[in-house]
N, C-alpha and C. Protein backbone atom coordinates (compact mmCIF):
# COMPACT_ATOMS: atom_id res chain seq x y z
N UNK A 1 24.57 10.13 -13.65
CA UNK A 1 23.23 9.96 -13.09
C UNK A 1 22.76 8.52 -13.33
N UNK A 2 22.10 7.68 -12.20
CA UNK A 2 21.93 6.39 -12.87
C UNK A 2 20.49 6.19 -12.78
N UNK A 3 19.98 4.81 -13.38
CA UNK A 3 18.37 4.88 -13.71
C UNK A 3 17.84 4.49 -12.65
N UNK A 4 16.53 5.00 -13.00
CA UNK A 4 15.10 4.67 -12.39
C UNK A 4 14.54 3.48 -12.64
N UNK A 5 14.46 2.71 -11.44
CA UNK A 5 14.02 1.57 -11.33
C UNK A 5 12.79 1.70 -10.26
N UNK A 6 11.73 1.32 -11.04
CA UNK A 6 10.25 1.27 -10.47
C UNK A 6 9.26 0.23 -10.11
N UNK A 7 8.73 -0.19 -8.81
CA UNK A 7 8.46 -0.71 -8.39
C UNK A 7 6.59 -0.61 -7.82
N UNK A 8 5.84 -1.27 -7.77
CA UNK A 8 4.43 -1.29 -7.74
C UNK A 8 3.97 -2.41 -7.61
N UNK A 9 2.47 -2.47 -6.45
CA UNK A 9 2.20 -3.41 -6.07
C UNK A 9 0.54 -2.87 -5.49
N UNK A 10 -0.28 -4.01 -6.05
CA UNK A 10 -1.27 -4.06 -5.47
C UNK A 10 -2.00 -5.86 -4.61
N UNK A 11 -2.79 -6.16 -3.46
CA UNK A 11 -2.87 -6.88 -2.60
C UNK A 11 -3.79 -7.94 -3.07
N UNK A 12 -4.68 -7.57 -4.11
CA UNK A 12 -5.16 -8.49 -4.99
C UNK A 12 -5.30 -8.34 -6.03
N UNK A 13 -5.39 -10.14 -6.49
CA UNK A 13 -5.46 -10.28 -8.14
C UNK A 13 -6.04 -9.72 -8.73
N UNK A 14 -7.35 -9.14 -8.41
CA UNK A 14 -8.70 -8.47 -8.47
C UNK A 14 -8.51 -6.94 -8.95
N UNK A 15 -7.16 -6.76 -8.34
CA UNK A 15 -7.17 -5.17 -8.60
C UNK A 15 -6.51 -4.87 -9.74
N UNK A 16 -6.23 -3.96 -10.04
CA UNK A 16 -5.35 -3.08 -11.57
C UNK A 16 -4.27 -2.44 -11.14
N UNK A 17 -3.30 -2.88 -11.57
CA UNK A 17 -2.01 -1.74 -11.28
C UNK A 17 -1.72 -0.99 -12.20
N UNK A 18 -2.62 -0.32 -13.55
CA UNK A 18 -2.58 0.69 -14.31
C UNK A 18 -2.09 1.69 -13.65
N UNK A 19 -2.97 2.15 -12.92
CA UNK A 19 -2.50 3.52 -12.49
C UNK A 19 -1.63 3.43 -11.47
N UNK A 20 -0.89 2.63 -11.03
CA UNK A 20 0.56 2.89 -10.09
C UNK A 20 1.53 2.38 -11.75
N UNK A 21 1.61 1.92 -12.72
CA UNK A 21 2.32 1.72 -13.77
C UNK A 21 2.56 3.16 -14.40
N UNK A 22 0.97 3.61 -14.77
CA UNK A 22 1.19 4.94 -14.86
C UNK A 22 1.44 6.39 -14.27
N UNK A 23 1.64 6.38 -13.13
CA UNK A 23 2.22 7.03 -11.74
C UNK A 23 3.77 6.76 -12.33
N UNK A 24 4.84 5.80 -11.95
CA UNK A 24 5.90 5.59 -12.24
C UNK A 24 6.31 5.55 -13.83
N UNK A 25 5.34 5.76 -14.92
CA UNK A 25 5.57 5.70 -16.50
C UNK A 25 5.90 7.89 -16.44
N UNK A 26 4.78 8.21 -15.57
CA UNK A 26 4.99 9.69 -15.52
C UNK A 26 6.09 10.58 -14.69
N UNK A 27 6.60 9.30 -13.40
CA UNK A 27 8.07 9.69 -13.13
C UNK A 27 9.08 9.74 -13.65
N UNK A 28 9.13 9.35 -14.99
CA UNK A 28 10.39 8.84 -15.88
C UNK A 28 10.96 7.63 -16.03
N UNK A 29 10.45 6.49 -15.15
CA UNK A 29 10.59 5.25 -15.00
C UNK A 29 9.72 4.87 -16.83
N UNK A 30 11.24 4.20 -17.07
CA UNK A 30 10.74 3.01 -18.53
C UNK A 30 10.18 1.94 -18.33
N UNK A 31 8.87 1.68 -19.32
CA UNK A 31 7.68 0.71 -19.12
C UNK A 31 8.95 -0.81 -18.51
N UNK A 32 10.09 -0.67 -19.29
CA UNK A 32 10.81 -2.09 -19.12
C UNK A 32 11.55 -2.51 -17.63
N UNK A 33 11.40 -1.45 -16.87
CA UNK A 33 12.16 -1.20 -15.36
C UNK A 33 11.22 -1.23 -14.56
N UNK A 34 10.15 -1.77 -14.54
CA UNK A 34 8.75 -1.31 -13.27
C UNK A 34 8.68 -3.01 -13.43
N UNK A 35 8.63 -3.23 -12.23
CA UNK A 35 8.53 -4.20 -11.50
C UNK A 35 7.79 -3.95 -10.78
N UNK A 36 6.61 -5.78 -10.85
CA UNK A 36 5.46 -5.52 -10.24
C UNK A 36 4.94 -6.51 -9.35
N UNK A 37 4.12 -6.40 -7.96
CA UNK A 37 3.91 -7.60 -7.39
C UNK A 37 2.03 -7.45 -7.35
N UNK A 38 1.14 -8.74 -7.76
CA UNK A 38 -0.16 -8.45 -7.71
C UNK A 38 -0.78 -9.74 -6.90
N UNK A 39 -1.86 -9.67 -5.86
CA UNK A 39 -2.08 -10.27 -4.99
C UNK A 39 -1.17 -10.59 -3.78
N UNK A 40 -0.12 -9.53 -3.51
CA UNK A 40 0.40 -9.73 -2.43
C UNK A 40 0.29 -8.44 -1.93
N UNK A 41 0.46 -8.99 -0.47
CA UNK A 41 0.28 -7.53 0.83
C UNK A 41 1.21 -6.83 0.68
N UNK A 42 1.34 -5.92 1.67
CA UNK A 42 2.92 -5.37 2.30
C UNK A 42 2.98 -5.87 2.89
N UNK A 43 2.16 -6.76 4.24
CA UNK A 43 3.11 -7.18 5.17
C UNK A 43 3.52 -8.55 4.85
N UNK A 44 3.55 -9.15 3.69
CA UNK A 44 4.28 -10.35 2.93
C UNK A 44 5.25 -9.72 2.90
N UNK A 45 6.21 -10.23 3.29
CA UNK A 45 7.77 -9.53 2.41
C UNK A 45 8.25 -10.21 1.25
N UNK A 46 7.91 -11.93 1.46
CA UNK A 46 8.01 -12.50 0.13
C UNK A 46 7.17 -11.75 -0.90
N UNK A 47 8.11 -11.05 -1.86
CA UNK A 47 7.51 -10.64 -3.25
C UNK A 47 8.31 -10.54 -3.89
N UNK A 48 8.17 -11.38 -4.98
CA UNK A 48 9.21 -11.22 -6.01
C UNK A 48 9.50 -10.26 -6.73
N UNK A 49 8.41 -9.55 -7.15
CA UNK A 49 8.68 -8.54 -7.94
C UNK A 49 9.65 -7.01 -7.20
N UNK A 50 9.19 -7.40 -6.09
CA UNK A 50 10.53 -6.54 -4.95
C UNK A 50 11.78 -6.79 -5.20
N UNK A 51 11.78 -7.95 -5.01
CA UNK A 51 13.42 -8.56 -4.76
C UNK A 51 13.51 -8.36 -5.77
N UNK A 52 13.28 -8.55 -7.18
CA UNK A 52 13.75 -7.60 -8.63
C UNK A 52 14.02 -6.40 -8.63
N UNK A 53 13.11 -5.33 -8.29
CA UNK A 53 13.63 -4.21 -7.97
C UNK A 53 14.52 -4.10 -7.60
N UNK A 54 14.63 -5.27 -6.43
CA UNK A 54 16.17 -4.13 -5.18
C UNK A 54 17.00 -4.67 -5.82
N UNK A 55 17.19 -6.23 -6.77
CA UNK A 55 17.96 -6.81 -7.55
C UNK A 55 19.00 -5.98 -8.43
N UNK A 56 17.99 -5.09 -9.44
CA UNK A 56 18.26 -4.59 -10.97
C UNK A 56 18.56 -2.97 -10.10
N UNK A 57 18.62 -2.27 -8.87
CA UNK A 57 18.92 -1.13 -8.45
C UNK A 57 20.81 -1.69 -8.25
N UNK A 58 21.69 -0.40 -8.88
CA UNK A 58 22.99 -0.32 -8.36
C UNK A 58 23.24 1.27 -8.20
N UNK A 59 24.50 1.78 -7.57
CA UNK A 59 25.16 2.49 -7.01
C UNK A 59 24.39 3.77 -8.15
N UNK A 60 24.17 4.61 -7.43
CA UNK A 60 23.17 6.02 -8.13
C UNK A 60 22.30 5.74 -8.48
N UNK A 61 21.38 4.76 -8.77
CA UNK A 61 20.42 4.39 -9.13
C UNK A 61 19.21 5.24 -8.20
N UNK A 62 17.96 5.23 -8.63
CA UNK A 62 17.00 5.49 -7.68
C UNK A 62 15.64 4.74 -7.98
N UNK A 63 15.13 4.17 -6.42
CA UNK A 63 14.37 3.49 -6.87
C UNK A 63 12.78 4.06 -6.31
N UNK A 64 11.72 3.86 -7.48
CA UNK A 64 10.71 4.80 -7.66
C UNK A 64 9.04 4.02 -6.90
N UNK A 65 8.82 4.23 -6.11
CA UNK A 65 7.56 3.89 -5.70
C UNK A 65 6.55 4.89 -5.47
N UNK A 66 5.12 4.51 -6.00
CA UNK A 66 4.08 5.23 -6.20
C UNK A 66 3.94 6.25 -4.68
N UNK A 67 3.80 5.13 -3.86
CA UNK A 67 3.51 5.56 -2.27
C UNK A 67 4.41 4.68 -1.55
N UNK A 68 4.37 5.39 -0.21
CA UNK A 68 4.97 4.51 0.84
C UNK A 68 4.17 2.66 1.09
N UNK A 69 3.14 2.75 1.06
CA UNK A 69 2.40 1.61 1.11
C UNK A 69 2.52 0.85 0.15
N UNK A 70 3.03 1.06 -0.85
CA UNK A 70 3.17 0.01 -2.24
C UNK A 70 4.55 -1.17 -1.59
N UNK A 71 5.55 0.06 -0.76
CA UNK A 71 6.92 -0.46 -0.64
C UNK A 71 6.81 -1.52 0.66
N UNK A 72 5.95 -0.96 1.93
CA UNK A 72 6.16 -1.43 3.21
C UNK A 72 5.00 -1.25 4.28
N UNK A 73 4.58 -2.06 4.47
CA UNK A 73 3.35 -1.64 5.57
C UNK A 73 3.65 -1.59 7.17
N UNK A 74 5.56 -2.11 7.54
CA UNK A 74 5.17 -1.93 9.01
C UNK A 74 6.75 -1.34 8.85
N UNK A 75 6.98 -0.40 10.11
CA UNK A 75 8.62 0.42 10.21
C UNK A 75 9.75 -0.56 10.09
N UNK A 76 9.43 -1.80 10.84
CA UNK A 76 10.61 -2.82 10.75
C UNK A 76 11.22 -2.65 9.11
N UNK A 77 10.24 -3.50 8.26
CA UNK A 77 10.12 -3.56 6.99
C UNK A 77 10.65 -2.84 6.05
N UNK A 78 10.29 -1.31 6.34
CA UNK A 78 10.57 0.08 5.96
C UNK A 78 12.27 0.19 6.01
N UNK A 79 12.31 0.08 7.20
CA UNK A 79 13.65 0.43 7.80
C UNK A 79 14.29 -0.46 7.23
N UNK A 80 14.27 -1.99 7.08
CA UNK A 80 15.43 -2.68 6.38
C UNK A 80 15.28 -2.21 4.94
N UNK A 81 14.55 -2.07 4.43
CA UNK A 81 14.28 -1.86 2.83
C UNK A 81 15.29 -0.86 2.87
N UNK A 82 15.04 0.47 3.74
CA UNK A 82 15.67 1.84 3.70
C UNK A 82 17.32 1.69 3.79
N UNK A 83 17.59 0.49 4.92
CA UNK A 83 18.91 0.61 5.38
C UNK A 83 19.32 -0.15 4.18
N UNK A 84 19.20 -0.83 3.33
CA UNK A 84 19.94 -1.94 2.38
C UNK A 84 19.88 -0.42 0.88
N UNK A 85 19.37 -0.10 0.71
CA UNK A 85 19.36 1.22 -0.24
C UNK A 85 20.86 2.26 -0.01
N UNK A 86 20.84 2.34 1.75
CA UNK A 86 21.58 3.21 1.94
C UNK A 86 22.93 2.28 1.46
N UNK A 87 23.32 1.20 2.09
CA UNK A 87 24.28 0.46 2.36
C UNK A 87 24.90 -0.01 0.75
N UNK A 88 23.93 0.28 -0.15
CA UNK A 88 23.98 0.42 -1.42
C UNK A 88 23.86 1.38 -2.53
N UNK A 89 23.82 2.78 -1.72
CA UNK A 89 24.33 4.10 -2.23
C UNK A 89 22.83 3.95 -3.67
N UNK A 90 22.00 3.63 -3.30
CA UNK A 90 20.33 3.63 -4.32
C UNK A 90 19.86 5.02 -3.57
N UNK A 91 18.90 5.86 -4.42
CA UNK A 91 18.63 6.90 -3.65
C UNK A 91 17.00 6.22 -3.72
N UNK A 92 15.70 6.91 -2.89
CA UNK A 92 14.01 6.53 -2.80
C UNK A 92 13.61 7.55 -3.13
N UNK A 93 12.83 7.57 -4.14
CA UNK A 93 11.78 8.56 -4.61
C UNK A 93 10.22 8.04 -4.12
N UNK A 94 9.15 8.58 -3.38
CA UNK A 94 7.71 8.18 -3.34
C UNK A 94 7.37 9.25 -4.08
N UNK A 95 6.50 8.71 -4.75
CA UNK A 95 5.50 9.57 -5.56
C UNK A 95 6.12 10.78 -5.90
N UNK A 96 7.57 10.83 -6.96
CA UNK A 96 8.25 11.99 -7.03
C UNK A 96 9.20 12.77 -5.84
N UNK A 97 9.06 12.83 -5.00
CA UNK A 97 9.87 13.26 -3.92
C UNK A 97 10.82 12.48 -3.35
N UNK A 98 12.08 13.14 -3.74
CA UNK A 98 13.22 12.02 -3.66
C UNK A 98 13.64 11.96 -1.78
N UNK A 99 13.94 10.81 -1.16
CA UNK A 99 14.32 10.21 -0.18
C UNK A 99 15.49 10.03 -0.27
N UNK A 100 16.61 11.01 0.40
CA UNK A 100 17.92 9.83 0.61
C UNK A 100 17.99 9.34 1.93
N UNK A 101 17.73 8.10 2.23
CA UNK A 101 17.84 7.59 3.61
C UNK A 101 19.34 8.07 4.14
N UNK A 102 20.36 8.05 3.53
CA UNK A 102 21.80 8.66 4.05
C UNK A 102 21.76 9.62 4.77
N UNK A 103 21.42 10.99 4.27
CA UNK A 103 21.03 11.76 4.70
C UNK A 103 20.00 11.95 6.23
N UNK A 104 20.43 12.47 6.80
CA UNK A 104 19.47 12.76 7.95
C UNK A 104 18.00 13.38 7.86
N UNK A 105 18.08 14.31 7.42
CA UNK A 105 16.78 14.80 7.07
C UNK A 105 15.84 13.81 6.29
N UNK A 106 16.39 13.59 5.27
CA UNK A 106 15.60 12.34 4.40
C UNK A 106 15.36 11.19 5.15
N UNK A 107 16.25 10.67 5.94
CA UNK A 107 15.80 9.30 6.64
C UNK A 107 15.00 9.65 7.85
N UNK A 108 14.89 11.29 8.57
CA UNK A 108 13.81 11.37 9.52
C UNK A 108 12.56 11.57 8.65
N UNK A 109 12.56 12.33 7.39
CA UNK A 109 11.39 12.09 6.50
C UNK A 109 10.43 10.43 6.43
N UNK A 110 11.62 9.81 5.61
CA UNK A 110 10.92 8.22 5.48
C UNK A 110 10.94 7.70 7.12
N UNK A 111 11.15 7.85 7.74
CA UNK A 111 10.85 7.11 9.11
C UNK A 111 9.42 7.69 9.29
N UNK A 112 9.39 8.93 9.40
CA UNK A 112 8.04 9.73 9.53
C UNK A 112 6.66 9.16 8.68
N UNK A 113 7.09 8.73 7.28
CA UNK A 113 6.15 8.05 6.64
C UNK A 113 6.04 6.73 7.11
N UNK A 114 6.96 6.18 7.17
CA UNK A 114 6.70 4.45 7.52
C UNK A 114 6.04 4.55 8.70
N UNK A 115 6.15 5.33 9.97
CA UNK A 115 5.27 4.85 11.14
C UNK A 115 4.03 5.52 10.78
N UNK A 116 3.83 6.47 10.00
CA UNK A 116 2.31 6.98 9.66
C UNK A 116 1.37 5.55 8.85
N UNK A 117 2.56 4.76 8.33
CA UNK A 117 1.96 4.11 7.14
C UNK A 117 1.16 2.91 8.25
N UNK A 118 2.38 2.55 8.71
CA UNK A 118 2.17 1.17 9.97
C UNK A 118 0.79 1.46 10.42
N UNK A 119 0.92 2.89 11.52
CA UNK A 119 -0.09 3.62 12.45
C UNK A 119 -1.22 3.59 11.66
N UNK A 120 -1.77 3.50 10.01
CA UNK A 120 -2.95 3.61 9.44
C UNK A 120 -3.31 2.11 9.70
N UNK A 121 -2.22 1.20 9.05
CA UNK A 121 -2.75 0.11 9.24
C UNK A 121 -3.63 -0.21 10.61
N UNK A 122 -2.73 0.05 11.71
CA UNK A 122 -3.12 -0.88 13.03
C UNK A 122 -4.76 -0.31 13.43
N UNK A 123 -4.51 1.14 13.30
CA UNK A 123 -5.98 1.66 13.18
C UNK A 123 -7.06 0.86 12.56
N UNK A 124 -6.58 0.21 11.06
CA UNK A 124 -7.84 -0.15 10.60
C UNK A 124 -7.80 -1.52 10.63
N UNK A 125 -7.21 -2.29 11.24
CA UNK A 125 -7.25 -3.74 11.88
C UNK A 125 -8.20 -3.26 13.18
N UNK A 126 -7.88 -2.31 14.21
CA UNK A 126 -8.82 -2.06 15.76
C UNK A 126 -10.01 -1.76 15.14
N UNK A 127 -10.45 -0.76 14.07
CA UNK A 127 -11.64 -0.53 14.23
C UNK A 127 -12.76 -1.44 13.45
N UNK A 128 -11.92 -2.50 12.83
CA UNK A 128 -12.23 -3.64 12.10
C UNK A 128 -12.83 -4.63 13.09
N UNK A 129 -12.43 -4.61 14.34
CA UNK A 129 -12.24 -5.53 15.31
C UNK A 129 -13.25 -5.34 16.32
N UNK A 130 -13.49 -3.51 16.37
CA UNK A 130 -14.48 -3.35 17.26
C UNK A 130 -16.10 -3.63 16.36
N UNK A 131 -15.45 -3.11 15.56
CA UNK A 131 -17.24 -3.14 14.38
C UNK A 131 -17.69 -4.56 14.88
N UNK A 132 -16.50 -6.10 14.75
CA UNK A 132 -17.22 -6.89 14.37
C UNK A 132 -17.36 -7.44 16.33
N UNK A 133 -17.09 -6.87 17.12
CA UNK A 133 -16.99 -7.09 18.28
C UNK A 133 -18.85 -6.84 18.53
N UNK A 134 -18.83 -5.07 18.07
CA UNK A 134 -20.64 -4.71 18.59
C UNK A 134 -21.25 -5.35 17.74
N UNK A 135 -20.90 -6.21 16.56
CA UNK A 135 -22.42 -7.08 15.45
C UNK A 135 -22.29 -8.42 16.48
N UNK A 136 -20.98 -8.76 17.06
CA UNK A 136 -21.12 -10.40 17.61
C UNK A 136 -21.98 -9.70 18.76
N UNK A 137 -21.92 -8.94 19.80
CA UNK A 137 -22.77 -8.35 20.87
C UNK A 137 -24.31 -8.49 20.28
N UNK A 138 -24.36 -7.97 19.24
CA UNK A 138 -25.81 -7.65 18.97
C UNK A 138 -26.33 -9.37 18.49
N UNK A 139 -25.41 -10.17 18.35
CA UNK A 139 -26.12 -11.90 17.95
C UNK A 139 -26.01 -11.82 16.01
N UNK A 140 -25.23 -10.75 15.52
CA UNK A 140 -24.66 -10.61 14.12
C UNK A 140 -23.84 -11.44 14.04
N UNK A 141 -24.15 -12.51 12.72
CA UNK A 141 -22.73 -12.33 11.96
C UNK A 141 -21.76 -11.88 11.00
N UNK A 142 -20.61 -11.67 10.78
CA UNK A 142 -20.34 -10.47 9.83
C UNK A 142 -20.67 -11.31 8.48
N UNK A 143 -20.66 -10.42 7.19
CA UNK A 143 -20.53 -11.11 5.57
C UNK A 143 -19.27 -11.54 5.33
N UNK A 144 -18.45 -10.40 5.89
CA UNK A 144 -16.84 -10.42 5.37
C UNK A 144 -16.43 -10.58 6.65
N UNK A 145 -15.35 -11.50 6.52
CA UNK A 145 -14.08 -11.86 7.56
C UNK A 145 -13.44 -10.77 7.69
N UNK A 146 -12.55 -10.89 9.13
CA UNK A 146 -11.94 -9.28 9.27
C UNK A 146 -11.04 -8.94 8.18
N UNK A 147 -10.20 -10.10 7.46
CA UNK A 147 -9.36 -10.06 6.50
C UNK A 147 -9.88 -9.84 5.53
N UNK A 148 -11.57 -10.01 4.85
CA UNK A 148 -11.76 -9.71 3.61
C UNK A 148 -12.34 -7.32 4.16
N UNK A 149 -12.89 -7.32 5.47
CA UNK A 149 -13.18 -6.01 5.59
C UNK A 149 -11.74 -4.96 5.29
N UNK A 150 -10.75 -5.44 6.06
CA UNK A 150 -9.26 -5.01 5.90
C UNK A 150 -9.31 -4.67 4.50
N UNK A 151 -9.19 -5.38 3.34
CA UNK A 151 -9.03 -5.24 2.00
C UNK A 151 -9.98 -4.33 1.88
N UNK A 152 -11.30 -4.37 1.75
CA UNK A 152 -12.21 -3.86 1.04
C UNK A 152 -12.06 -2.76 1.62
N UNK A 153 -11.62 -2.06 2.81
CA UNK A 153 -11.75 -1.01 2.80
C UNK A 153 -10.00 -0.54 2.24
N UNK A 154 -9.10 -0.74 2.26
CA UNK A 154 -7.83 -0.53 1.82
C UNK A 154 -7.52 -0.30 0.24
N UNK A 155 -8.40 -1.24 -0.21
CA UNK A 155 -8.88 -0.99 -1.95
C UNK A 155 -9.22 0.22 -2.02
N UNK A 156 -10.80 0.64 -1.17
CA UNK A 156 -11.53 2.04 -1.76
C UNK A 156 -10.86 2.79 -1.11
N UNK A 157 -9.69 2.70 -0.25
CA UNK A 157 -8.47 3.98 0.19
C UNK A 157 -7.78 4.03 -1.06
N UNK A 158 -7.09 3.30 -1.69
CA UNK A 158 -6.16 2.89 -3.10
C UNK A 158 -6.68 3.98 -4.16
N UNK A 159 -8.33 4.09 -3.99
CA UNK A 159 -9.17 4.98 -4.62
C UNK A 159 -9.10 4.71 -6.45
N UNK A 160 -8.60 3.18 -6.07
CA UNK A 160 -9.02 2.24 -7.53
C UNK A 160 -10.38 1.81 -7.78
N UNK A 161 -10.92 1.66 -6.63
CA UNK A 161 -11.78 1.05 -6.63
C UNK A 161 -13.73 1.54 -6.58
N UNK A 162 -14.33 1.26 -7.23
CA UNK A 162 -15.43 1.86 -6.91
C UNK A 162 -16.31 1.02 -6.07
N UNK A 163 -17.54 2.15 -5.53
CA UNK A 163 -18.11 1.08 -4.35
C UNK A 163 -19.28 -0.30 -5.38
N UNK A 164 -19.30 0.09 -6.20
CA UNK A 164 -19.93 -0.71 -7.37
C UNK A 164 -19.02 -2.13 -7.49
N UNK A 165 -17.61 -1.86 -7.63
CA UNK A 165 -16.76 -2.89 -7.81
C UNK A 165 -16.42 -3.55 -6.62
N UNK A 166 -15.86 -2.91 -5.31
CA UNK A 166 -16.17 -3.98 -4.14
C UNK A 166 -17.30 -4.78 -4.14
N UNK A 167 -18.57 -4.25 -4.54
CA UNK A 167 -19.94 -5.07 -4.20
C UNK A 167 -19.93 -5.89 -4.82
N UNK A 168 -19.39 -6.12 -6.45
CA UNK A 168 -18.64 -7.20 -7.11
C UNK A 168 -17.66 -8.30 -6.74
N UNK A 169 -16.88 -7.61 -6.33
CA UNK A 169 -15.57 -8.19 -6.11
C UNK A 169 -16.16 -9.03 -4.81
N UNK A 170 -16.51 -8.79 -3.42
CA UNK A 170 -16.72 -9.19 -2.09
C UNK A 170 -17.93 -10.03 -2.34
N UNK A 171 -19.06 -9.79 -3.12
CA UNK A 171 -20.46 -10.84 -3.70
C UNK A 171 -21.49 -10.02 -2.35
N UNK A 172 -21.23 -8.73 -1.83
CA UNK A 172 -22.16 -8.06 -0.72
C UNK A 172 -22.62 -6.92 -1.66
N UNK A 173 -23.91 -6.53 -0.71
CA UNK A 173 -24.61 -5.15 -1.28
C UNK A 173 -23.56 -4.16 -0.89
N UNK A 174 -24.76 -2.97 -0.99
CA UNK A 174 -24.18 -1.66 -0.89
C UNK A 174 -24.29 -1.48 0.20
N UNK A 175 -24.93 -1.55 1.08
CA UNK A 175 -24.94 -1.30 2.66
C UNK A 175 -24.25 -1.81 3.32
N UNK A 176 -23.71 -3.35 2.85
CA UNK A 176 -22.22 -4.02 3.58
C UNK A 176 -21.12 -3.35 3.01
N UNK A 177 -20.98 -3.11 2.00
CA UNK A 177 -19.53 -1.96 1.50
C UNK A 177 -20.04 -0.33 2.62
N UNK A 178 -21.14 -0.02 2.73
CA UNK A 178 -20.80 1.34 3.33
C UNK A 178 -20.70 1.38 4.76
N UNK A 179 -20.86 -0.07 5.09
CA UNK A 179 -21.09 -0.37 6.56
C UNK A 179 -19.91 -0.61 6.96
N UNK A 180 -19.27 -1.40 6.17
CA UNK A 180 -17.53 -1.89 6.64
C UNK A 180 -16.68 -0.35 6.52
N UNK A 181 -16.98 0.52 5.62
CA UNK A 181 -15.89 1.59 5.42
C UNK A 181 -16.36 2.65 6.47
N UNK A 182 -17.53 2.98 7.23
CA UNK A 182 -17.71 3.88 8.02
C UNK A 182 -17.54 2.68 8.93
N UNK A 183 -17.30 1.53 9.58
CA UNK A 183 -16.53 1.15 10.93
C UNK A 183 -15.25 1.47 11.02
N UNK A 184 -14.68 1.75 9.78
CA UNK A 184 -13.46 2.15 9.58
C UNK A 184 -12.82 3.41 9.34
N UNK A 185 -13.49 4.18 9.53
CA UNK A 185 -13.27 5.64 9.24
C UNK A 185 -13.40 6.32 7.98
N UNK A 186 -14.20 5.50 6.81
CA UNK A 186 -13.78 5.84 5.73
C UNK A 186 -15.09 5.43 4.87
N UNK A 187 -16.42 6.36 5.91
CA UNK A 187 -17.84 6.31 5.40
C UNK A 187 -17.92 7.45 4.23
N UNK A 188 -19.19 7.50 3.62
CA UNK A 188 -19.67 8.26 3.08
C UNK A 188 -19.05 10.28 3.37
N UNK A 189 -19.16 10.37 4.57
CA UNK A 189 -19.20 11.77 4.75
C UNK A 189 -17.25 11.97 4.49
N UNK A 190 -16.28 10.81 4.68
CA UNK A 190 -15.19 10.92 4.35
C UNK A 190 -14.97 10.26 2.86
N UNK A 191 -15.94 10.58 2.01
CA UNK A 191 -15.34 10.49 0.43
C UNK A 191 -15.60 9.15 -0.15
N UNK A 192 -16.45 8.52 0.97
CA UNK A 192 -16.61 6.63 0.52
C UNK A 192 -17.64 6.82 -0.82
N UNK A 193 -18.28 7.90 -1.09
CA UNK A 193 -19.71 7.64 -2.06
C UNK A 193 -18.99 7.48 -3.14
């Protein structure tokens, strides 16, 4: 049987990767094998703390990520990550549920996640886009750039984050944090309070 090598990542400096450390400390992954990337995206592929992972993974090995989104934010991405695992006999565990891309079933599994993962993103880039489309209509300008709304609402998805601490983190009230997450699908009545 070979080891667990664990991998975790959050998109800013700002954030905590406690609890994806401790997510993969409770998979069986040793504090000394979790490899970590902080202030970078998924759709960076430069990350070092990746390329360690896939580095320190050999033949039986399996390598452990919290969620699909820690590993890859678009299918391209996914899919090479997936195919270099296979081509290297590494098995994928997300969040406990083991992935063998080899396998058929398992690689229609992770395909199934990676375009769900992509498909959330692109969603919340459009509805990012229309929000700030009807404030420019109305003679608004936004607080947050589409790139800082993207985050702030992707954080309080992460569900690290409280709406107290975006209003920190971004330097906006509470009505710009509840305003950006219901343009985005992800107001109050869906769990934003």
């Amino acid at each position: 049987m070979g080891e667990l090598i664990g991998y975790a990542r959050c998109s800013t400096v700002l954030q905590d990767l406690t609890s994806q450390r401790e997510a993969l400390t409770a998979l069986g992954v040793a504090g000394d094998r979790i490899y970590l990337n902080k202030g970078l995206t998924g759709t960076n592929r430069a990350r070092p703390g990746l390329d360690q992972a896939l580095a320190a993974v050999r033949v039986g090995d399996t390598l452990v990520v919290p969620k699909l989104d820690r590993l890859a934010r678009s299918m391209p991405d996914a899919r090479q990550i997936g195919d270099s695992l296979v081509e290297r006999g590494v098995k994928l565990s997300l969040d406990g549920t083991l992935y063998d891309p080899a396998d058929p079933m398992g690689k229609m599994f992770f395909n199934i996640l990676a375009t769900f993962a992509e498909f959330e993103g692109d969603l919340l880039r459009m509805r990012t886009h229309e929000g700030m489309a009807v404030a420019r209509s109305k003679g608004k300008k936004p607080k947050l750039t589409t790139r800082q709304q993207a985050e702030l609402v992707r954080m309080r998805a992460s569900g690290e984050d409280s709406i107290a601490d975006l209003m920190e983190m971004f330097s906006v009230g509470r009505a710009t944090v509840y305003r950006v997450l219901e343009r985005a699908g992800h107001g109050r009545a869906s769990g934003a309070a």
